[in-house]
Structures are given as structure tokens and as C-alpha cells.
Protein backbone atom coordinates (compact mmCIF):
# COMPACT_ATOMS: atom_id res chain seq x y z
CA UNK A 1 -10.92 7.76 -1.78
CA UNK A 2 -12.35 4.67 0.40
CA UNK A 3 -10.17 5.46 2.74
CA UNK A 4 -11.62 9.03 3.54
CA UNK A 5 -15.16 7.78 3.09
CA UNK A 6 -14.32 5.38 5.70
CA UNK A 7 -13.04 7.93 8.24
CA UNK A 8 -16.45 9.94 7.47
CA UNK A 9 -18.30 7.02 8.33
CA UNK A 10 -16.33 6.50 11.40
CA UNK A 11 -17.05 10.15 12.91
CA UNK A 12 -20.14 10.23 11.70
CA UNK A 13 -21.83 7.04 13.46
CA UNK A 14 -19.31 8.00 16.69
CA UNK A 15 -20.10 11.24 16.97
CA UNK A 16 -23.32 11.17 15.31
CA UNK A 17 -24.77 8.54 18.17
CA UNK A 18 -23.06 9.83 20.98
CA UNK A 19 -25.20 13.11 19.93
CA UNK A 20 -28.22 11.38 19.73
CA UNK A 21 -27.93 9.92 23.09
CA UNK A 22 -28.02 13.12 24.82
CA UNK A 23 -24.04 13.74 24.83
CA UNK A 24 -22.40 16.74 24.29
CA UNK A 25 -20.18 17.53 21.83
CA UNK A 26 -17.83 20.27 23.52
CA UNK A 27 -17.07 17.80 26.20
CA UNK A 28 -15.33 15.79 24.21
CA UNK A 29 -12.89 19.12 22.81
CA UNK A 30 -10.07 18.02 24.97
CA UNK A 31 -7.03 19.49 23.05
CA UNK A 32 -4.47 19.05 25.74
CA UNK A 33 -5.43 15.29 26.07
CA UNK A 34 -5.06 15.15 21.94
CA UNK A 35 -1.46 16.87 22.50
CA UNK A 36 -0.60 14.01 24.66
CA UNK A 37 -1.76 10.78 23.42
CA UNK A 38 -1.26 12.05 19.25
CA UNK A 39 2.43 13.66 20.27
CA UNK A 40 3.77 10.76 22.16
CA UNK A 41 2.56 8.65 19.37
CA UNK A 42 4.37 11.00 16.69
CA UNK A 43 7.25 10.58 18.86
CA UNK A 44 7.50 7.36 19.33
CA UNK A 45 7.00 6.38 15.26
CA UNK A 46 9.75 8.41 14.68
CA UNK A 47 11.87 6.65 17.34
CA UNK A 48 11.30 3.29 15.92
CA UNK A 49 11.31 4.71 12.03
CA UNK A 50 14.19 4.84 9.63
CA UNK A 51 14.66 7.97 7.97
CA UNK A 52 13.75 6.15 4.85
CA UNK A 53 10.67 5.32 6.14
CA UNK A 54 9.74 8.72 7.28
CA UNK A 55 10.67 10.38 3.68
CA UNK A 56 8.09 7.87 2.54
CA UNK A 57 4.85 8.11 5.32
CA UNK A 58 3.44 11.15 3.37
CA UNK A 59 3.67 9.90 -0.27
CA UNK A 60 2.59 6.33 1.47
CA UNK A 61 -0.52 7.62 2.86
CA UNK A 62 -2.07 9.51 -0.15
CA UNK A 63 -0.45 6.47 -2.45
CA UNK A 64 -3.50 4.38 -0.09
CA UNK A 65 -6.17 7.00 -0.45
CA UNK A 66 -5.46 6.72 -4.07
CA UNK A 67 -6.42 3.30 -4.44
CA UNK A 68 -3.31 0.64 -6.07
CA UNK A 69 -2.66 2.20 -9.36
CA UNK A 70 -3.08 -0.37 -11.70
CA UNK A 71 -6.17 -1.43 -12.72
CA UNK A 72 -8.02 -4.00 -15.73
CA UNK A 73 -6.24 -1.41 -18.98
CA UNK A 74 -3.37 -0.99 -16.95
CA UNK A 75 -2.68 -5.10 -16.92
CA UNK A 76 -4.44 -5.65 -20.26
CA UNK A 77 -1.54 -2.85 -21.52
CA UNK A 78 0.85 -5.26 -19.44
CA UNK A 79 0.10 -8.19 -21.38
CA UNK A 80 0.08 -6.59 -24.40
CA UNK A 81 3.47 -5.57 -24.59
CA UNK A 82 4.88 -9.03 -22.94
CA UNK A 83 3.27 -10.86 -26.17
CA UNK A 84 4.82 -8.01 -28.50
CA UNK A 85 8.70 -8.52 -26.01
CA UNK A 86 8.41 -12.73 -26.32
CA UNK A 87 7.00 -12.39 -30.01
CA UNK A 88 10.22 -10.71 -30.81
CA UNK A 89 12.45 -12.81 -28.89
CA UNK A 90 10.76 -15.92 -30.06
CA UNK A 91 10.84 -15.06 -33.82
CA UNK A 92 14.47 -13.16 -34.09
CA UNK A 93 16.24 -14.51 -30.80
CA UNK A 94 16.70 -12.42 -27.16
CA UNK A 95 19.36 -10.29 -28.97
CA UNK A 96 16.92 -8.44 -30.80
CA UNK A 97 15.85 -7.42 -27.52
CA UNK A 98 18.93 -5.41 -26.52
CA UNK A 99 18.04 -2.32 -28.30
CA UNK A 100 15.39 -2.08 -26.26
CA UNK A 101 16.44 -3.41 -22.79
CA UNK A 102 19.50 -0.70 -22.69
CA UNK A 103 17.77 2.18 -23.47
CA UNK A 104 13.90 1.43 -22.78
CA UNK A 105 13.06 5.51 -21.98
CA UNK A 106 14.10 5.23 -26.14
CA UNK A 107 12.32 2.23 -27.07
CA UNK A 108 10.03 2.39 -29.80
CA UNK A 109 8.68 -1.15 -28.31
CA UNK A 110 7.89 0.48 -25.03
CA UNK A 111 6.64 3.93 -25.99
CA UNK A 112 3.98 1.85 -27.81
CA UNK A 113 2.11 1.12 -23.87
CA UNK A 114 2.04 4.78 -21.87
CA UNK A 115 1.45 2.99 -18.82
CA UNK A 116 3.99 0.87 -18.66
CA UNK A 117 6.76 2.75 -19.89
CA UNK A 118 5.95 5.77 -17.35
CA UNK A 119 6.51 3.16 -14.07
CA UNK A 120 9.76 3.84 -13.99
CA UNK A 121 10.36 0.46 -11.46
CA UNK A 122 8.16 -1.52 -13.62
CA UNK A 123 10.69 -1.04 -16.77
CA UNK A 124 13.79 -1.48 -14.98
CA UNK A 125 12.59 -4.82 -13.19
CA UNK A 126 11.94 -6.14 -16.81
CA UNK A 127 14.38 -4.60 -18.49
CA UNK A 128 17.13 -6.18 -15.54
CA UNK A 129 15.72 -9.86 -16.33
CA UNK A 130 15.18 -9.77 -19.93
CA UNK A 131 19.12 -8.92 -20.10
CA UNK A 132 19.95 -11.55 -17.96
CA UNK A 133 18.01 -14.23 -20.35
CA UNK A 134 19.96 -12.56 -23.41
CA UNK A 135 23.48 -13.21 -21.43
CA UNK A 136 22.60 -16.31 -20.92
CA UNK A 137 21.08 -17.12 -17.92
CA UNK A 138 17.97 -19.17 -19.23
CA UNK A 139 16.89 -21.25 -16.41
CA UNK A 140 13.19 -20.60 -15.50
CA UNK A 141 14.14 -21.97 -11.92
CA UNK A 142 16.90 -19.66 -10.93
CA UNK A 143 15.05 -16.71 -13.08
CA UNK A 144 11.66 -17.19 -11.26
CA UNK A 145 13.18 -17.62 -7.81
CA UNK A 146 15.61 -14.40 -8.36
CA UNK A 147 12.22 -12.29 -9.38
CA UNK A 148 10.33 -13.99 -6.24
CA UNK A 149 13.48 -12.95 -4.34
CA UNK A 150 13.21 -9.37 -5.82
CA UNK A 151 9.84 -9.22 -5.39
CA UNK A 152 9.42 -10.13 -1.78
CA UNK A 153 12.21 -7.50 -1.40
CA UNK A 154 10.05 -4.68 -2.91
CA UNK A 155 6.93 -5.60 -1.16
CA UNK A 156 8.93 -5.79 2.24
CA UNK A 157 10.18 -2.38 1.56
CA UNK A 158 6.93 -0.71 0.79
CA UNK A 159 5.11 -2.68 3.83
CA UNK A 160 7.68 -0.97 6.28
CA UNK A 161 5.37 2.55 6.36
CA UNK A 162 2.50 0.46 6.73
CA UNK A 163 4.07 -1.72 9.91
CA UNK A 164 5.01 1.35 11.30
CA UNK A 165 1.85 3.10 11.33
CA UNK A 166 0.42 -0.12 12.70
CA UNK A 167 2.99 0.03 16.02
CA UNK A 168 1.19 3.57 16.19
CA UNK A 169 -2.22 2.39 16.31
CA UNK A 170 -1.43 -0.39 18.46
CA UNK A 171 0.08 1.73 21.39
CA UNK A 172 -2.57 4.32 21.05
CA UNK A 173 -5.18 2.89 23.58
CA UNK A 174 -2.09 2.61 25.92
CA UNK A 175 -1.27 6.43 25.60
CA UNK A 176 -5.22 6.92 25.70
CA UNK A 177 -4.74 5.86 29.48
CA UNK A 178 -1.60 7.80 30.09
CA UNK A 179 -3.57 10.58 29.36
CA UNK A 180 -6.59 9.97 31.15
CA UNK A 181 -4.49 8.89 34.25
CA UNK A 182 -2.69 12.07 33.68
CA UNK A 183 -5.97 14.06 33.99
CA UNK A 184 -6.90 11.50 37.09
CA UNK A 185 -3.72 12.89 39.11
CA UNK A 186 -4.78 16.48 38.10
CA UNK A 187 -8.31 16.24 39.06
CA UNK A 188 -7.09 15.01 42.58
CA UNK A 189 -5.46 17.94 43.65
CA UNK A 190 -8.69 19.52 43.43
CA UNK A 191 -10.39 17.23 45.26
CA UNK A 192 -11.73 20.15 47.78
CA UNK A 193 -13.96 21.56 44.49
CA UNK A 194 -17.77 20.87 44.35
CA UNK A 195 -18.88 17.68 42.59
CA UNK A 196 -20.26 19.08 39.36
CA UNK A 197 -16.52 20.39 38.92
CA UNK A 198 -15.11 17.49 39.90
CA UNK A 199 -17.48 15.71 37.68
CA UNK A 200 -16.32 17.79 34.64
CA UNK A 201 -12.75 17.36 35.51
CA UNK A 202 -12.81 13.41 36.09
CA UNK A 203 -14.81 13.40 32.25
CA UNK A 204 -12.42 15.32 30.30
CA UNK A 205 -9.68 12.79 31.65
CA UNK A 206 -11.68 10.12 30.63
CA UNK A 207 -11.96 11.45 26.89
CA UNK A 208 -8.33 10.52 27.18
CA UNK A 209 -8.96 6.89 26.62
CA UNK A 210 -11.76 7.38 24.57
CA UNK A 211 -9.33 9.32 22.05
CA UNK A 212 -6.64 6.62 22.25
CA UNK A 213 -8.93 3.72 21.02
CA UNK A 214 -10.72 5.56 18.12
CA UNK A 215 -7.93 7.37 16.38
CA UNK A 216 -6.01 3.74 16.64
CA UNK A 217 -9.05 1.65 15.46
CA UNK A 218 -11.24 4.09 13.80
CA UNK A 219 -8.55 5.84 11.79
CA UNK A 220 -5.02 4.39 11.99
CA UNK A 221 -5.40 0.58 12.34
CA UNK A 222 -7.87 1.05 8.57
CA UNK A 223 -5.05 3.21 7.17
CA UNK A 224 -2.31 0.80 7.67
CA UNK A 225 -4.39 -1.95 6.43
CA UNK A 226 -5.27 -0.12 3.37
CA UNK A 227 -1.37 0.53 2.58
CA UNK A 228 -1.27 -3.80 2.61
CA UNK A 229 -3.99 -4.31 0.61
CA UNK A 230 -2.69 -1.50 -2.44
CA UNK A 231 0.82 -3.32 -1.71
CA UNK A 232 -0.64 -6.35 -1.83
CA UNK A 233 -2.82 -5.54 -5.47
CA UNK A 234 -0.13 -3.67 -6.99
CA UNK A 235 2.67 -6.92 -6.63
CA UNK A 236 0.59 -8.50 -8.67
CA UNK A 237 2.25 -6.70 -11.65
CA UNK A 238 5.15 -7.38 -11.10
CA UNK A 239 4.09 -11.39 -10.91
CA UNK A 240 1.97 -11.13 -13.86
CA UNK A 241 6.11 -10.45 -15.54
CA UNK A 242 7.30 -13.11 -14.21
CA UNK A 243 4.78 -15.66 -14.95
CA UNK A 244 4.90 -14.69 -18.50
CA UNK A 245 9.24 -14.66 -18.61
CA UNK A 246 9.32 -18.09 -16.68
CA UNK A 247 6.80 -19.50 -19.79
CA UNK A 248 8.67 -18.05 -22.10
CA UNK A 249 11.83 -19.71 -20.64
CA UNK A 250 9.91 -22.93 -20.38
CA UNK A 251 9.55 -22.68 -24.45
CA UNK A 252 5.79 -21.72 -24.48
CA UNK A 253 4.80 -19.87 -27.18
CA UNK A 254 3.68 -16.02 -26.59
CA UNK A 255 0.48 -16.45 -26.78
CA UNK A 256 0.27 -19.22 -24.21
CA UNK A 257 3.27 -17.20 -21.94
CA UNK A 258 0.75 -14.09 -21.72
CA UNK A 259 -2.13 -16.78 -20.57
CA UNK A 260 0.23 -18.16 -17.99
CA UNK A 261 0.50 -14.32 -16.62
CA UNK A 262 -3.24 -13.72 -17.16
CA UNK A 263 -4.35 -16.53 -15.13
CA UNK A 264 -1.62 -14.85 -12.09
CA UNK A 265 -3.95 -11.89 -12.13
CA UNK A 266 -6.57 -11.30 -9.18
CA UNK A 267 -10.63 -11.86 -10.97
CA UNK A 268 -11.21 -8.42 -10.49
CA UNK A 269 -8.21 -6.87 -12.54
CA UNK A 270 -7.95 -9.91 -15.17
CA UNK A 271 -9.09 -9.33 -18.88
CA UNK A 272 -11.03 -12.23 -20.41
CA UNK A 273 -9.47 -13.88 -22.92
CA UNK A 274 -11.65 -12.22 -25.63
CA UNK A 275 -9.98 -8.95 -25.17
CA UNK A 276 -6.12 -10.42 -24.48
CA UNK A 277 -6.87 -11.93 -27.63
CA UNK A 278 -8.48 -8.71 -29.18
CA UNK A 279 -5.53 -6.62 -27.75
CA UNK A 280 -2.71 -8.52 -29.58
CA UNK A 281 -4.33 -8.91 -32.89
């Protein structure tokens, strides 16, 4: 919802102090100029968008007024369950494991942490490198640099909504001025009319620009920085897993894995120790 309360903010100190200055409001109702600068730049994202990325701009968008969706229970339930996964594998051996790994959406283990178990991604990107340890693959090198691989994959993937809408903000200001040069060329072939028409004429092609630079960095410049920054909070889950498999590989105990994945976690989504160790007594 910061997102929206930032957009109210926006129009309301724009708006707002362009009203108290004396301005008036129904100048600045251009709709032909909006049709202009807001459909060329509709146009022109979905010219340089995949379809996957336009399937994804809707769900994208309210995923960032949303907020990132994990919070301080949602990675204290994380490390919860990774000391209950390396407890088992430590004490009976990775193979006790496989029950779980194959069929997780069955998994008396994961049903145990609601959270976790319902992010569908989350499980499989465990559940992939927790079989890979039980076949055999045990170096913490190769592991950790596959899940960084993986990782960075993910986070590219997601980002690509957000760099788009970003190439739409940035070439708003320029279709601002196509507009307003637009209204330029109409307003001189009535250059015979009285100046107070002409006057009206040259402003409302002016609103042109105006439009282009505070839709791009009042509204669509924030939004796309937004999408980073829940991108950007939300890979931290998947790190927190890996920090705690690449201990585990490295022969720390589960207790000391799940600190190596709690100390990966941002200050502001990180239990204390108190209640990691609360949590897994």
C-alpha cells in the first residue's frame, strides 16, 4: 500500500500547489494530450515486451503494492523447518530425506510450516537441491554456485516487468513534447484567432510536457523501483536456503547451519537468536 500512498502524495502536493497558486484545475483536463503521450507509451512497452512479460505486468504491479511477501514469521517459519530438514539428515543420513523431497505437497515435514509449503517455487527450489545432495553431489562449492546461478536467474526474470516499465517512464518526458509540439503545430493554423484564444490553445499544448514528466517521475519511475526493491527483499529467501544447505554441506551442525542463514537475512526481517532458538525447541 506505500505505493498508492505515494501516488496520493504526489497529486496531492502537484495539484494541491498548483491550486494554491492561483491555477486552474480544468486547464490542465487535456484528454487528447493524455491519449497521445499514455498510448504511444502503451505502444511502445508492448513493442519492446515479450509476451511473457506482458502476462506478468498486471500480477507484477499489485505483487509491488502488496509489499514483498515475506516478512520476520515468514523467515523465522523458514528457519524453522531448515533446522527440522538438516536435523534429519544429520541424525539418519540425506536418504531419510527422500520421502519428503519427492512428494513435498505430501510431506508431513513440510505441512508442519503453512508458509512455506504454500510457495509453491520456494519448495521446489529446495526440494531440487536437497535431492541433488542425496545423489551425491555434496560439494558446497558447486551446490552454492548452482543456487547463486539459479537465483540470479529468478531475480533476472522477475526484474524484466520492472525494466520494462522503467523504458516507459524514461521515454515519457520525450512523448510529453511530442505532444505539446503536436498542439504547437495545431495552435498555428489558428494563428489569425485573438490572443486570449491563442493563449488557451498554446497552454493546453504545453500540459503536454507537463503530463509526460509527472506520470514518468511521479508515478512510473516509483512503481518500477518498488517492483526492485520487493524483488530485491523477497531473494533473500531463497539465500537464507542456501546459506543454511552450503553449512550443512560444510559439516556444521543444524543449529549453527540455521545461524549461518540467519545472519544472510536483512536487520529488519531477521529473528534474534532468542526466538530461532525458542522456535526449534
Amino acid at each position: 500500500m506505500l505505493v498508492i500512498g505515494g501516488w496520493v502524495v504526489v497529486v496531492a502536493c502537484v495539484l494541491g500547489g498548483y491550486t494554491a497558486m492561483g491555477g486552474h484545475l480544468p486547464v490542465l483536463v487535456q484528454p487528447f494530450e493524455v491519449l497521445i503521450i499514455v498510448g504511444a507509451a502503451v505502444g511502445a512497452f508492448i513493442t519492446g515486451s515479450s509476451m511473457t512479460v506482458l502476462k506478468r505486468t498486471g500480477g507484477e504491479i499489485g505483487h509491488a503494492m502488496k509489499g514483498p511477501k515475506y516478512n520476520k514469521a515468514a523467515f523465522l517459519e523458514l528457519l524453522t523447518m531448515l533446522y527440522q530438514v538438516f536435523k534429519i539428515a544429520k541424525s539418519k543420513g540425506m536418504l531419510a530425506l527422500e520421502q519428503h523431497v519427492e512428494k513435498p505437497e505430501e510431506s508431513s515435514l513440510f505441512q508442519q510450516f503453512p508458509k512455506f509449503s504454500g510457495d509453491h517455487h520456494a519448495v521446489v527450489f529446495l526440494c531440487d537441491y536437497l535431492r541433488l545432495v542425496s545423489l551425491g553431489s555434496d560439494s558446497p562449492h558447486e551446490i552454492g554456485d548452482l543456487m547463486d546461478e539459479e537465483i540470479e536467474t529468478h531475480h533476472h526474470e522477475y526484474g524484466q516487468v520492472a525494466t520494462a516499465i522503467q523504458n516507459m517512464a524514461d521515454g515519457m518526458p520525450a512523448l510529453g513534447i511530442v505532444a505539446a509540439v503536436l498542439g504547437v503545430i495545431k495552435t498555428m493554423g489558428s494563428i489569425s484567432e485573438p490572443p486570449e484564444v491563442l493563449g488557451k490553445m498554446i497552454g493546453g499544448a504545453l500540459v503536454g510536457t507537463f503530463l509526460g514528466v509527472w506520470i514518468s517521475y511521479g508515478f512510473l519511475a516509483p512503481l518500477a523501483n518498488a517492483m526492485r526493491t520487493v524483488y530485491d527483499a523477497e531473494v533473500k529467501y531463497y539465500q537464507c536456503m542456501k546459506a543454511c544447505l552450503v553449512a550443512h554441506l560444510h559439516g556444521s551442525a543444524p543449529q549453527i547451519s540455521v545461524e549461518y542463514a540467519r545472519k544472510a537475512l536483512p536487520s529488519d526481517v531477521r529473528p534474534t537468536f532468542q526466538d530461532l532458538e525458542a522456535a526449534i525447541q
